[in-house]
Protein backbone atom coordinates (compact mmCIF):
# COMPACT_ATOMS: atom_id res chain seq x y z
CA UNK A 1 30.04 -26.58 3.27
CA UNK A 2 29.23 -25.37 -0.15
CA UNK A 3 25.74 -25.86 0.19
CA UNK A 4 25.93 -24.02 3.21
CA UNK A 5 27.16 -21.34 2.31
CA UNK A 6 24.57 -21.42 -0.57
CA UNK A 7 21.80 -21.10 2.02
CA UNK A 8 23.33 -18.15 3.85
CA UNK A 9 23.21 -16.40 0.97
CA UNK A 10 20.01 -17.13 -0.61
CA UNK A 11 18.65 -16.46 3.07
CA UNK A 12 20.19 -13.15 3.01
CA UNK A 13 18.89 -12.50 -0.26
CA UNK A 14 15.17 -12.98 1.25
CA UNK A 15 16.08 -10.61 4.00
CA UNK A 16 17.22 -8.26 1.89
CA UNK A 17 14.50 -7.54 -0.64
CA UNK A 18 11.86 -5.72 1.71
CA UNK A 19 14.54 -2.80 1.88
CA UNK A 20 15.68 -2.99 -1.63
CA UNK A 21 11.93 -2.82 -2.58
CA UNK A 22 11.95 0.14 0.07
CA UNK A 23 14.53 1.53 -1.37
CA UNK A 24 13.24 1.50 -5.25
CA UNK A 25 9.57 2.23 -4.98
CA UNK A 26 9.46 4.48 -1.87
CA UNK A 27 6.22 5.07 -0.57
CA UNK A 28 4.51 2.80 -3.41
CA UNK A 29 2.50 -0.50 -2.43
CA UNK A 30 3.87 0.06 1.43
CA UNK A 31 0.25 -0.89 2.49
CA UNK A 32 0.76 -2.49 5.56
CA UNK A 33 0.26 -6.48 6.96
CA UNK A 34 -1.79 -5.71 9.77
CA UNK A 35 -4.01 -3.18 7.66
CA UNK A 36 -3.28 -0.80 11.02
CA UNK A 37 -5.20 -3.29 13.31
CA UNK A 38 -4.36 -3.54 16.65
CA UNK A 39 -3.77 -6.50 19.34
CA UNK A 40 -5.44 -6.46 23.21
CA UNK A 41 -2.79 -4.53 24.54
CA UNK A 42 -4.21 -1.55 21.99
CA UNK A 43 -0.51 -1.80 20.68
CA UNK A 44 0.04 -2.46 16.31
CA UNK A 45 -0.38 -6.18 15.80
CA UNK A 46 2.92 -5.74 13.71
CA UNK A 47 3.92 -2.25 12.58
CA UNK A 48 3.83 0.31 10.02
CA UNK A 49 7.37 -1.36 8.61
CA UNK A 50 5.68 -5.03 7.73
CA UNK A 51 4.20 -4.20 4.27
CA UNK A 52 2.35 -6.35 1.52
CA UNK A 53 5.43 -4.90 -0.43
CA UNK A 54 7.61 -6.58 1.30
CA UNK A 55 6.35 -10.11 1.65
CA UNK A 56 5.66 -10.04 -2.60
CA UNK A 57 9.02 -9.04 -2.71
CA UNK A 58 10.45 -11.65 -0.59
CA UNK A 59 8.88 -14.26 -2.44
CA UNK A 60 9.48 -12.72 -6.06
CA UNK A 61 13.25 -13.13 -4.59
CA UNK A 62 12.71 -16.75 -3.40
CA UNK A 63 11.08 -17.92 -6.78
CA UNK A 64 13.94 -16.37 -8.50
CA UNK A 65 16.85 -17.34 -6.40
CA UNK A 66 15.59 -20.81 -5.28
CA UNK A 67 16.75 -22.86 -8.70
CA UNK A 68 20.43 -21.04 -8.02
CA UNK A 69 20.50 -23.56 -4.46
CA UNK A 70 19.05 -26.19 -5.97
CA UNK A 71 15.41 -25.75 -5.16
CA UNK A 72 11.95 -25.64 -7.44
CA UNK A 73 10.92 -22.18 -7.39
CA UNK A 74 7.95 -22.80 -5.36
CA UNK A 75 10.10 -24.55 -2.52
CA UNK A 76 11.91 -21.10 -2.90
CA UNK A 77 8.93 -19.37 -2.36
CA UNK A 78 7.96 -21.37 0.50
CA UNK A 79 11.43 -20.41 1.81
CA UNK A 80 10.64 -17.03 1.71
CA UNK A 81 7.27 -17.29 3.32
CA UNK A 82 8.47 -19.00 5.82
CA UNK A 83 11.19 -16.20 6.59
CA UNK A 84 8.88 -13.46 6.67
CA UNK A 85 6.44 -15.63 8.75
CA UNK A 86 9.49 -15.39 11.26
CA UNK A 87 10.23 -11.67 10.70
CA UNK A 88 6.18 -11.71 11.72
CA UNK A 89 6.60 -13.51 14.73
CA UNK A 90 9.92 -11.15 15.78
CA UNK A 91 7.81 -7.69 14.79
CA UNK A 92 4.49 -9.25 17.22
CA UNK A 93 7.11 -9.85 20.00
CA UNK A 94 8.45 -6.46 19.62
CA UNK A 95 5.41 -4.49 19.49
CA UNK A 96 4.41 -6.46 22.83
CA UNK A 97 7.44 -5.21 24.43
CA UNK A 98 6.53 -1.74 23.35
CA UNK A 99 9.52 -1.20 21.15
CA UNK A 100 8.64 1.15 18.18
CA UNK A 101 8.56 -0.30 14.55
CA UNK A 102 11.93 -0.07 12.63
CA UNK A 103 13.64 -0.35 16.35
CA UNK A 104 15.66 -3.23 16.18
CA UNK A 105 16.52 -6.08 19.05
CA UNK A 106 19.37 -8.00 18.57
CA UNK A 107 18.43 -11.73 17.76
CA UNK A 108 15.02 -11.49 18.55
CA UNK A 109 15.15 -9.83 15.18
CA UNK A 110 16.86 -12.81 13.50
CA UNK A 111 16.17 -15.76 15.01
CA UNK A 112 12.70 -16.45 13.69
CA UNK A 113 13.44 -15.01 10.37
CA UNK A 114 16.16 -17.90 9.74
CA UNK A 115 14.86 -20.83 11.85
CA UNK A 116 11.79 -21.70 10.05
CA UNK A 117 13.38 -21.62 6.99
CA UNK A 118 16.61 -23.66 8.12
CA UNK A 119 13.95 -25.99 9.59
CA UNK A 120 12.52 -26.33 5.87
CA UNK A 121 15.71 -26.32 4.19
CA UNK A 122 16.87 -29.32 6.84
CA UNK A 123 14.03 -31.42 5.62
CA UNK A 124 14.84 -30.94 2.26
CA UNK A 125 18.67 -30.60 2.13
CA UNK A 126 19.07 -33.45 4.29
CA UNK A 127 21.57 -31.28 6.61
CA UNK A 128 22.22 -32.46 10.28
CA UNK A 129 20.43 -30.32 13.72
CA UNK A 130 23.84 -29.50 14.43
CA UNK A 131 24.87 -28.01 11.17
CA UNK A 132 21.86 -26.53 10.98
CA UNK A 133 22.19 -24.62 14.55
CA UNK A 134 25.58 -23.58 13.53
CA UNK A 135 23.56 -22.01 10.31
CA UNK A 136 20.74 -20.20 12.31
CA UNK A 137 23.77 -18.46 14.32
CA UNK A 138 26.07 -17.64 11.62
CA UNK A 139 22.78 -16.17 10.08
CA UNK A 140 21.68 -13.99 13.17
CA UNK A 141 25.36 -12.66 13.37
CA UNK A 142 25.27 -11.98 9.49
CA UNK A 143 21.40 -10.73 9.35
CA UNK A 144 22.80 -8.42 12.26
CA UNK A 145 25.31 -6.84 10.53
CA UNK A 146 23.10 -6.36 7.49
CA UNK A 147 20.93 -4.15 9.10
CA UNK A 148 22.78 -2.31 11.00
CA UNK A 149 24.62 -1.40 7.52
CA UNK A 150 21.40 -0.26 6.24
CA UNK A 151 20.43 1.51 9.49
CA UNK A 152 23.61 3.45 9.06
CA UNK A 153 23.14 4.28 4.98
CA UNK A 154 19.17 5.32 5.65
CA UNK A 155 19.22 6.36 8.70
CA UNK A 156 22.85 8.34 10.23
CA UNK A 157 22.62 11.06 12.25
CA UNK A 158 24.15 14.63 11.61
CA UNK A 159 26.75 16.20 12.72
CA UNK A 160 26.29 18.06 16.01
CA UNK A 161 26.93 21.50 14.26
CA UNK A 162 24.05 20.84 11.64
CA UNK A 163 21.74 24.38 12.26
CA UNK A 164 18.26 21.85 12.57
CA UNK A 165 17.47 18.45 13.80
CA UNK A 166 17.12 15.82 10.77
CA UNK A 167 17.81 12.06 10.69
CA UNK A 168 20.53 11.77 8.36
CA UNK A 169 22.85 13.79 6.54
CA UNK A 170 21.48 13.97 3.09
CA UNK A 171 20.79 17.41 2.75
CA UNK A 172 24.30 18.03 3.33
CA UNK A 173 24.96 17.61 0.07
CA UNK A 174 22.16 20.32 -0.99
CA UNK A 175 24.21 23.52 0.74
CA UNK A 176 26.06 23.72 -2.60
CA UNK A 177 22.81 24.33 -4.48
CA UNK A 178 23.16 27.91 -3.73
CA UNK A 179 26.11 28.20 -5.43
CA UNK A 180 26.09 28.44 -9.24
CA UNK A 181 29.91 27.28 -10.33
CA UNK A 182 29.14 24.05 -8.23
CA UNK A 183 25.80 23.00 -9.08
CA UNK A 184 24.66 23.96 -12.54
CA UNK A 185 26.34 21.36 -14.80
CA UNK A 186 24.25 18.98 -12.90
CA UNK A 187 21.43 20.89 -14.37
CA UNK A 188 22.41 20.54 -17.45
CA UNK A 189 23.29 16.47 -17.84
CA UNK A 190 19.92 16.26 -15.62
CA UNK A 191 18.88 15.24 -19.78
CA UNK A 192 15.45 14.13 -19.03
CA UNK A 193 14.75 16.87 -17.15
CA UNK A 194 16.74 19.32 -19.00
CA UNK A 195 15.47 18.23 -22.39
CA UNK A 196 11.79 17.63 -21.67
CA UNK A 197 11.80 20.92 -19.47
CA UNK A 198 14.33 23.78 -21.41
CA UNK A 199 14.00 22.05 -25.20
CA UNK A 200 10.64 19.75 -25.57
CA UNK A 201 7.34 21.38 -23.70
CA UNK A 202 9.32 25.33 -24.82
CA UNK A 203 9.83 23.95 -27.90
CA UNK A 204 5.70 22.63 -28.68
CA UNK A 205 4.01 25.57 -27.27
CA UNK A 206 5.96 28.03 -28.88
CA UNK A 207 4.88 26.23 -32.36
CA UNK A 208 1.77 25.91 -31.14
CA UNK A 209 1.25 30.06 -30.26
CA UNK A 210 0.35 29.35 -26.44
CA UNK A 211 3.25 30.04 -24.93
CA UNK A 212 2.28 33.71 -24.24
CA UNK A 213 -1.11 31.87 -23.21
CA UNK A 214 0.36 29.97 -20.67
CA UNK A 215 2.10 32.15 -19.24
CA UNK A 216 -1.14 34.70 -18.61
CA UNK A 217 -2.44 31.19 -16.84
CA UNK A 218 0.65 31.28 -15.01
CA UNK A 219 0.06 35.12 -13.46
CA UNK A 220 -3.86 34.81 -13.36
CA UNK A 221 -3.69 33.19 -9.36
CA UNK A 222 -6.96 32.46 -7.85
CA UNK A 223 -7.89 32.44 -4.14
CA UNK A 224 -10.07 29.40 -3.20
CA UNK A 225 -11.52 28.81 0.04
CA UNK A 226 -11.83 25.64 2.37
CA UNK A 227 -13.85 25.23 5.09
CA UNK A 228 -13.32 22.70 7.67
CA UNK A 229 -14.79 20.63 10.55
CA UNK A 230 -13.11 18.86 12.96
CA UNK A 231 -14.60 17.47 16.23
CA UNK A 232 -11.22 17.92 18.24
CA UNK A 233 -10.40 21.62 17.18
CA UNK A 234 -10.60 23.53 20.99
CA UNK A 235 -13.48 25.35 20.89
CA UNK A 236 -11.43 28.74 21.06
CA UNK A 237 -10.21 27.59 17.40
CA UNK A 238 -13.56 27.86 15.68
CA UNK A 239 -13.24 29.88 13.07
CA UNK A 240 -9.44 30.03 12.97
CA UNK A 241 -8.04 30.95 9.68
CA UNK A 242 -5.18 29.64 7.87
CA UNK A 243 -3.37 31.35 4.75
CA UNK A 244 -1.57 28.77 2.53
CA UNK A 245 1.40 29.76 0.25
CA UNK A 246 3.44 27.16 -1.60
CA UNK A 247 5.66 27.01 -4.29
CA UNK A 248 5.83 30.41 -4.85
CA UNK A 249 8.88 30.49 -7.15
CA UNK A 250 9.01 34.09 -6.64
CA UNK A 251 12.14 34.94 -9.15
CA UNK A 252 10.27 32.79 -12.13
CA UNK A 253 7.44 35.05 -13.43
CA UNK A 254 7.78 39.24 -13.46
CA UNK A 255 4.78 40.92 -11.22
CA UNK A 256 4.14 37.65 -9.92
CA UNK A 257 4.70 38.67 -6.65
CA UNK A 258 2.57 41.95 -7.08
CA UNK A 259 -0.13 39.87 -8.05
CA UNK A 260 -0.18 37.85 -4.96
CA UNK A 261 0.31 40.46 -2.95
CA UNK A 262 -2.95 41.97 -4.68
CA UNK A 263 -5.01 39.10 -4.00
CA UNK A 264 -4.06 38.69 -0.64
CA UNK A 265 -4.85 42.69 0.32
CA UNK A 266 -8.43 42.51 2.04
CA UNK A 267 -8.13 38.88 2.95
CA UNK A 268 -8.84 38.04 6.78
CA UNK A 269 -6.89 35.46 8.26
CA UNK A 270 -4.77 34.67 11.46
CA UNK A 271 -1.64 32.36 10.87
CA UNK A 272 -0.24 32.15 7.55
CA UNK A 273 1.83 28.61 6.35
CA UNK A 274 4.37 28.74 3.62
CA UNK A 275 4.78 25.20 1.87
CA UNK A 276 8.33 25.59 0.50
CA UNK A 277 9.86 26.14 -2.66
CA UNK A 278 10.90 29.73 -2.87
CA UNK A 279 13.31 30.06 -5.87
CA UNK A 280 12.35 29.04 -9.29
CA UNK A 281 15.57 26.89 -9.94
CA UNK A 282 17.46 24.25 -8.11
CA UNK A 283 20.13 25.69 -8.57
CA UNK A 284 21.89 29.24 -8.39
CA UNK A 285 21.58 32.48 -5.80
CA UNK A 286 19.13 32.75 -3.95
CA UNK A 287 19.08 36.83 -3.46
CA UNK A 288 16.28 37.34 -6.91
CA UNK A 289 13.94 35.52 -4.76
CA UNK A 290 14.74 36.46 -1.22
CA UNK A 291 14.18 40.04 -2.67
CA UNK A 292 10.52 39.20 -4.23
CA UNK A 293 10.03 38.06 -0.22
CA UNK A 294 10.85 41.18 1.33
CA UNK A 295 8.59 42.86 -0.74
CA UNK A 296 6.17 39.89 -0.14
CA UNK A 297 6.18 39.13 3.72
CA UNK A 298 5.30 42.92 4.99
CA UNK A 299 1.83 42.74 2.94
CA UNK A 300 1.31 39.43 5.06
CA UNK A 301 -1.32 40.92 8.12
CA UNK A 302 -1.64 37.75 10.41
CA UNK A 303 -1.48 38.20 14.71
CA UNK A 304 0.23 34.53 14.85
CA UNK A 305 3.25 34.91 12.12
CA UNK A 306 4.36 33.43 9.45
CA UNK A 307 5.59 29.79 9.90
CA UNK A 308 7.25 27.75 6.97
CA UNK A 309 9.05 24.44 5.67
CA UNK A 310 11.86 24.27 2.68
CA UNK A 311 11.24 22.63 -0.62
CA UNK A 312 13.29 20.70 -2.89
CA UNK A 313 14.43 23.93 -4.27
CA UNK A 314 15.46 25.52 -1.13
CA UNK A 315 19.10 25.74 0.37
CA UNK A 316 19.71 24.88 4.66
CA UNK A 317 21.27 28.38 3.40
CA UNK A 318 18.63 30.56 3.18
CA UNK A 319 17.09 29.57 6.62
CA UNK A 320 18.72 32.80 8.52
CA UNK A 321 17.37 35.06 5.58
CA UNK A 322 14.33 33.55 5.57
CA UNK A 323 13.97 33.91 9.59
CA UNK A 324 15.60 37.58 9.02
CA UNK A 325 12.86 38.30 6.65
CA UNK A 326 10.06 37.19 9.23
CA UNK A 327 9.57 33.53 8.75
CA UNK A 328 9.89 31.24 11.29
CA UNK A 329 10.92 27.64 10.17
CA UNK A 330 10.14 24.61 11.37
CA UNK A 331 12.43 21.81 10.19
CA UNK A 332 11.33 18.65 12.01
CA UNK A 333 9.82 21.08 14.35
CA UNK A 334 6.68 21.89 15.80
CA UNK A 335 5.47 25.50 16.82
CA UNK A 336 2.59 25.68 19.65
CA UNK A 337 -0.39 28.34 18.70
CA UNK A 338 -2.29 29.71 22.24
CA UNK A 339 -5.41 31.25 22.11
CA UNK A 340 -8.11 31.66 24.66
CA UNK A 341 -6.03 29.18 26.98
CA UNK A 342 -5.72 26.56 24.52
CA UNK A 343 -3.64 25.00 21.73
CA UNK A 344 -3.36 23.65 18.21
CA UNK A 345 0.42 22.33 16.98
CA UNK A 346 2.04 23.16 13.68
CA UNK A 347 4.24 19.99 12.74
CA UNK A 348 6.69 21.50 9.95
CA UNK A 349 8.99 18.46 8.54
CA UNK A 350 12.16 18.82 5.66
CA UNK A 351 11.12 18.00 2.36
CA UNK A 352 10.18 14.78 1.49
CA UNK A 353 10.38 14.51 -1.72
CA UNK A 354 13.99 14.93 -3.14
CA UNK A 355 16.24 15.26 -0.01
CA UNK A 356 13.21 12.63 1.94
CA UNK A 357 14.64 14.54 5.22
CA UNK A 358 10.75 14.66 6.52
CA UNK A 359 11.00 12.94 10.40
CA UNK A 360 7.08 13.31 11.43
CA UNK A 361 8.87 10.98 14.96
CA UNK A 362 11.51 14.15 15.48
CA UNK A 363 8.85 17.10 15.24
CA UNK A 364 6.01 15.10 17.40
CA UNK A 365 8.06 14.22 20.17
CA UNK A 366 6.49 16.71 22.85
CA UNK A 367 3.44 17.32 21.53
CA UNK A 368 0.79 15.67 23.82
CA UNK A 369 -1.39 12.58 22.45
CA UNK A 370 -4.46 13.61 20.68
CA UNK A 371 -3.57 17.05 20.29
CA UNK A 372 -4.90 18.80 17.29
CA UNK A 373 -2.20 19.15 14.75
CA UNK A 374 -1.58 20.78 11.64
CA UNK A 375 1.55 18.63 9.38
CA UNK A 376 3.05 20.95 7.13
CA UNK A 377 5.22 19.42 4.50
CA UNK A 378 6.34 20.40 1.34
CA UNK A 379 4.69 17.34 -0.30
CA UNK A 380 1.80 14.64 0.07
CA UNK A 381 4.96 11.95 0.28
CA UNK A 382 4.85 11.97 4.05
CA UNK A 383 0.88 11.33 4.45
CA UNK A 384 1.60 7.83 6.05
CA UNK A 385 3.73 9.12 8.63
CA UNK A 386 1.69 11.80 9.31
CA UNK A 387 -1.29 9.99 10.18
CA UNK A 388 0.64 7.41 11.81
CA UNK A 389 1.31 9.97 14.24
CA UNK A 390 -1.95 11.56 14.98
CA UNK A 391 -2.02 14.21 12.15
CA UNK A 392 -5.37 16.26 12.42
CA UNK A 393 -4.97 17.94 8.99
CA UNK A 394 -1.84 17.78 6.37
CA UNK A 395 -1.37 20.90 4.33
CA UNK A 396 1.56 20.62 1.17
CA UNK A 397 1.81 21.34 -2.32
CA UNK A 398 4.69 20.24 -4.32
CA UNK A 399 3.37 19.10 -7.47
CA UNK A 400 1.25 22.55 -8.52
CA UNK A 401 -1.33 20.05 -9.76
CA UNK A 402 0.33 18.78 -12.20
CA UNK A 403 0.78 22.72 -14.04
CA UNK A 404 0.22 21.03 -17.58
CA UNK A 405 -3.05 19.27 -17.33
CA UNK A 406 -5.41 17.73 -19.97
CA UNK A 407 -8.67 19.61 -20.56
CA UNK A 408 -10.36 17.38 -17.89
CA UNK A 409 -7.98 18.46 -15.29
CA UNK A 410 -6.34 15.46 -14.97
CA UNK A 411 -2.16 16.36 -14.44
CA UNK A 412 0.56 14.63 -16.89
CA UNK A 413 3.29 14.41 -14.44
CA UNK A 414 2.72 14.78 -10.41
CA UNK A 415 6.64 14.36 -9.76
CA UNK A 416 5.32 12.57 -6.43
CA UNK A 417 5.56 9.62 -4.74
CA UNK A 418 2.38 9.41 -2.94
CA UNK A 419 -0.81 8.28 -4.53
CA UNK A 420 -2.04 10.22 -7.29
CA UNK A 421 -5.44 10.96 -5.49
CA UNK A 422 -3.34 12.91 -3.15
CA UNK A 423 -2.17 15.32 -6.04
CA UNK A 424 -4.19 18.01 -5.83
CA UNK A 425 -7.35 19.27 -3.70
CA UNK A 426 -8.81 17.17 -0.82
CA UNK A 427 -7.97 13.80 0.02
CA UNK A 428 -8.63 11.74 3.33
CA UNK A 429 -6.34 8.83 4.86
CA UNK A 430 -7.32 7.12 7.75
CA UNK A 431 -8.70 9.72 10.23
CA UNK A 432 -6.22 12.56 8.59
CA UNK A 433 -7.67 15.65 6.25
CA UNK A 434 -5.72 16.72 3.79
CA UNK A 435 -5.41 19.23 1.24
CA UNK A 436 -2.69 19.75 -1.89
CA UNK A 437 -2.57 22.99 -3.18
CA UNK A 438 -1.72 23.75 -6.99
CA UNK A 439 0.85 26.29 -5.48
CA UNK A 440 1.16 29.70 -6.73
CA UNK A 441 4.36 29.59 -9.01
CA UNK A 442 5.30 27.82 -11.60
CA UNK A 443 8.66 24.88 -11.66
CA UNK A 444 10.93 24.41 -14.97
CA UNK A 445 8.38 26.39 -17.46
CA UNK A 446 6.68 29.46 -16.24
CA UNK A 447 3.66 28.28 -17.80
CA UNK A 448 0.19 26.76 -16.74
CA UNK A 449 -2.66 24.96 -18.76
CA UNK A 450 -6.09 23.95 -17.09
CA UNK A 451 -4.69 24.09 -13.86
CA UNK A 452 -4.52 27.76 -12.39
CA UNK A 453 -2.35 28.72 -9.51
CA UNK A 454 -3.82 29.01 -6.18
CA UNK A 455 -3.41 30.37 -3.02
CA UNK A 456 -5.18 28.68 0.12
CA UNK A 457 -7.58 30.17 2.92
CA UNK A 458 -9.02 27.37 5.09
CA UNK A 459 -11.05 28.09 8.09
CA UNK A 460 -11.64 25.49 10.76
CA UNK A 461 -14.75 24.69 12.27
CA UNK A 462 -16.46 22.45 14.94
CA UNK A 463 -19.14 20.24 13.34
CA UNK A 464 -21.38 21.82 15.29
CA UNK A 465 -20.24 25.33 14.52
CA UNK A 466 -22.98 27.99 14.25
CA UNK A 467 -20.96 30.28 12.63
CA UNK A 468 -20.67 27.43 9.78
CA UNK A 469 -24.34 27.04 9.04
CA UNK A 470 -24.66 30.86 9.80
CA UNK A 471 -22.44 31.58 6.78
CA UNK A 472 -23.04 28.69 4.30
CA UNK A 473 -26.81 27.54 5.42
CA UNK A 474 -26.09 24.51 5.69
CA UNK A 475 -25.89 22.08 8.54
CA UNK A 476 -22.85 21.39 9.84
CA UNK A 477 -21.56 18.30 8.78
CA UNK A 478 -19.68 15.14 10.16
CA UNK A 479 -16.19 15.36 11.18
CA UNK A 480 -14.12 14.34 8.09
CA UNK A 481 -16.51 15.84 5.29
CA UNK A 482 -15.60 19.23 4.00
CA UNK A 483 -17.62 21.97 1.90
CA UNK A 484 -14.83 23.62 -0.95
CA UNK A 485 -16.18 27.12 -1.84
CA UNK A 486 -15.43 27.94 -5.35
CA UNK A 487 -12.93 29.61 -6.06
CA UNK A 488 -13.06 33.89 -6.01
């Protein structure tokens, strides 16, 4: 019975270390098995959820944990191989049934996952088929449990007052940011941040005389221009313009907000996209900054509005101010843009990063397949899903670049979890564009170094679009490949 027991565990333990990695690394190393292949039925051979992660961490947790049973460590990583084999098998049955990745189906889920193990274990052990049937079911029932726990933890839904649609109720918790007597202690034990942030980087450039420098950085915003192509923008769209604002910070930096509204005066553009991150701290009112807005949002001149996502630093609070003040918000939402009797979708998700409320499977729900689509997020950490989903082009910001960066541009810190090629400028994945602006504000220190702040005017184009070789003189070029105009 003992060593029975022994094996439930330690087979438990193998199912439970593609979450836990999940859970510690995020969106790090999730590449995944079937390298986005597909089988016959034009269906995912296994699913976005089946990662390389997953299996190395599965058998990491077999070597480790096989000696404890009484195993070498490579029959415990033969264990585990053979477990996630199963899990294979279970996610190739699933997807031919059409059920989504991460859906689960009782015992189909299970039974694989422990049977070729126990089959392994059997030959090795010594166990009867009898003892070892009565192990595969006490395993399904306990493997069941197991993720339905974690389904619950990760993945609860909110309660049926909550003012937006999200997937769980983490950002709960975050309504209390707007309110200083609750919230700014945290601030203050937050030591790495605190230290590194209010002490350490105030501390060195003050010494070094370039504080007053950086901040001058901070207020000297540039406008820099993107153009383009697509080959499934409606025609009607050619030429559409897009103004980008992110991390604006707006109650960090005095005239900041003249400024912007100074280099936005003249600008031609038709929809303008805010990227989150209003205030300057996490915690604290938010009136100094909804006050820089109003002044803000009137000198914005656009015929299709002002659409926006919140930040890390924004409260579910400020959502009716923000609306109030003219921005419409899209939290797991999508907003439809007509023009000439077509479309193009805005997909605005919750913030990725911090509060990871972004659900790109909420806010695509009923927009049709193939659709051109525009994913607004407050970071990059939500590329995967975004392209998993059809994503034409992802716009974000978030990590202003880096705002400290060494002489060759290159950022210290991203505070990101997505790959570091996604930290600023253009990036591709898969068959999705996208573009990470430096933002316009600054976060922590209201100061910049070789990495100016930037606000975003991309116009879209058909490859084919005359208007694109009328105005650059060059052909128009492939769909993917984009022409960056410096900035002005």
């Amino acid at each position: 019975m003992q060593t029975i027991i022994s094996v439930l565990l330690f087979l438990l333990w193998l199912n439970l270390m593609p979450p836990l990695a999940g859970l510690i690394f995020g969106k790090r190393g999730n590449f995944p098995v079937d390298c986005h292949h597909t089988w016959i039925d034009g269906r995912p051979l296994f699913g976005a959820n089946k990662t390389m992660r997953g299996i190395l961490a599965s058998l990491a947790g077999g070597a480790m944990a096989g000696p404890l049973i009484g195993l070498h460590w490579q029959e415990g990583i033969i264990v585990a191989a053979l477990a996630m084999t199963g899990d294979l098998i279970s996610s190739f049955c699933k997807r031919r049934f059409k059920r989504k990745s991460g859906e689960g189906v009782f015992f189909l889920d299970q039974v694989f996952e422990g049977l070729l193990p126990l089959l392994f274990l059997k030959a090795i052990l010594g166990f009867s088929i009898t003892l070892m049937l009565d192990s595969l079911l006490i395993f399904v029932a306990l493997a069941y449990v197991s993720s339905r726990f974690w389904h619950y933890v990760l993945f609860r839904p909110s309660p049926q007052d909550y003012p937006k649609t999200v997937r769980s109720t983490v950002r709960l918790r975050e309504w209390r940011a707007c309110h200083v007597p609750l919230t700014r202690w945290k601030t203050l034990l937050n030591l790495s941040s605190f230290l590194s942030n209010r002490f350490l980087f105030t501390w060195i450039f003050t010494l070094a005389g370039l504080y007053d420098r950086g901040i001058s950085n901070a207020l000297n915003v540039q406008v820099k221009h993107h153009h383009l192509n697509f080959t499934n923008l409606p025609p009607g769209f050619a030429g559409f313009r897009i103004l980008l604002l992110t991390d604006l910070h707006l109650d960090g930096l005095d005239t900041l907000t003249e400024n912007i509204i100074d280099k936005i005066n003249g600008l031609d553009y038709d929809l303008c996209l805010m990227g989150g991150d209003l205030r300057m701290e996490l915690f604290g009112p938010a009136a100094p900054c909804l006050r820089q807005l109003r002044k803000l949002i009137p000198a914005l001149k656009c015929p299709y509005g002002v659409l926006g996502v919140l930040g890390n630093h924004d409260c579910i609070e400020m959502i009716p101010d923000l609306e109030e003040v003219g921005i419409t918000m899209l939290v797991n939402d999508f907003w439809e843009i007509k023009k000439n009797g077509e479309s193009i979708w805005i997909v605005g998700v919750d913030d990725p990063h911090y509060y990871k409320m972004a659900n790109a499977e909420e806010a695509y729900k009923h927009i049709p397949e193939g659709a051109f689509s525009i994913f607004l997020a407050h970071s990059p950490e939500a590329y995967d899903e975004a392209a998993t989903h059809g994503a034409t082009l992802y716009l974000c910001g978030h990590t202003h670049g880096g705002q400290i960066c060494l002489p060759d541009k290159q950022p210290l810190i991203t505070n990101s979890r997505a790959p570091r090629r996604t930290a600023a400028g253009l990036w591709q994945h898969r068959d999705m564009t996208g573009i990470t602006s430096r933002g316009t504000g600054t976060s922590s220190i209201p100061l910049r170094f070789n990495c100016p702040g930037e606000i975003l005017l991309i116009t879209l184009h058909q490859p084919a679009s005359s208007t694109n070789r009328e105005h650059h003189n060059t052909p128009a070029e492939p769909d993917g490949h984009r022409q960056e105009i410096v900035p002005v």
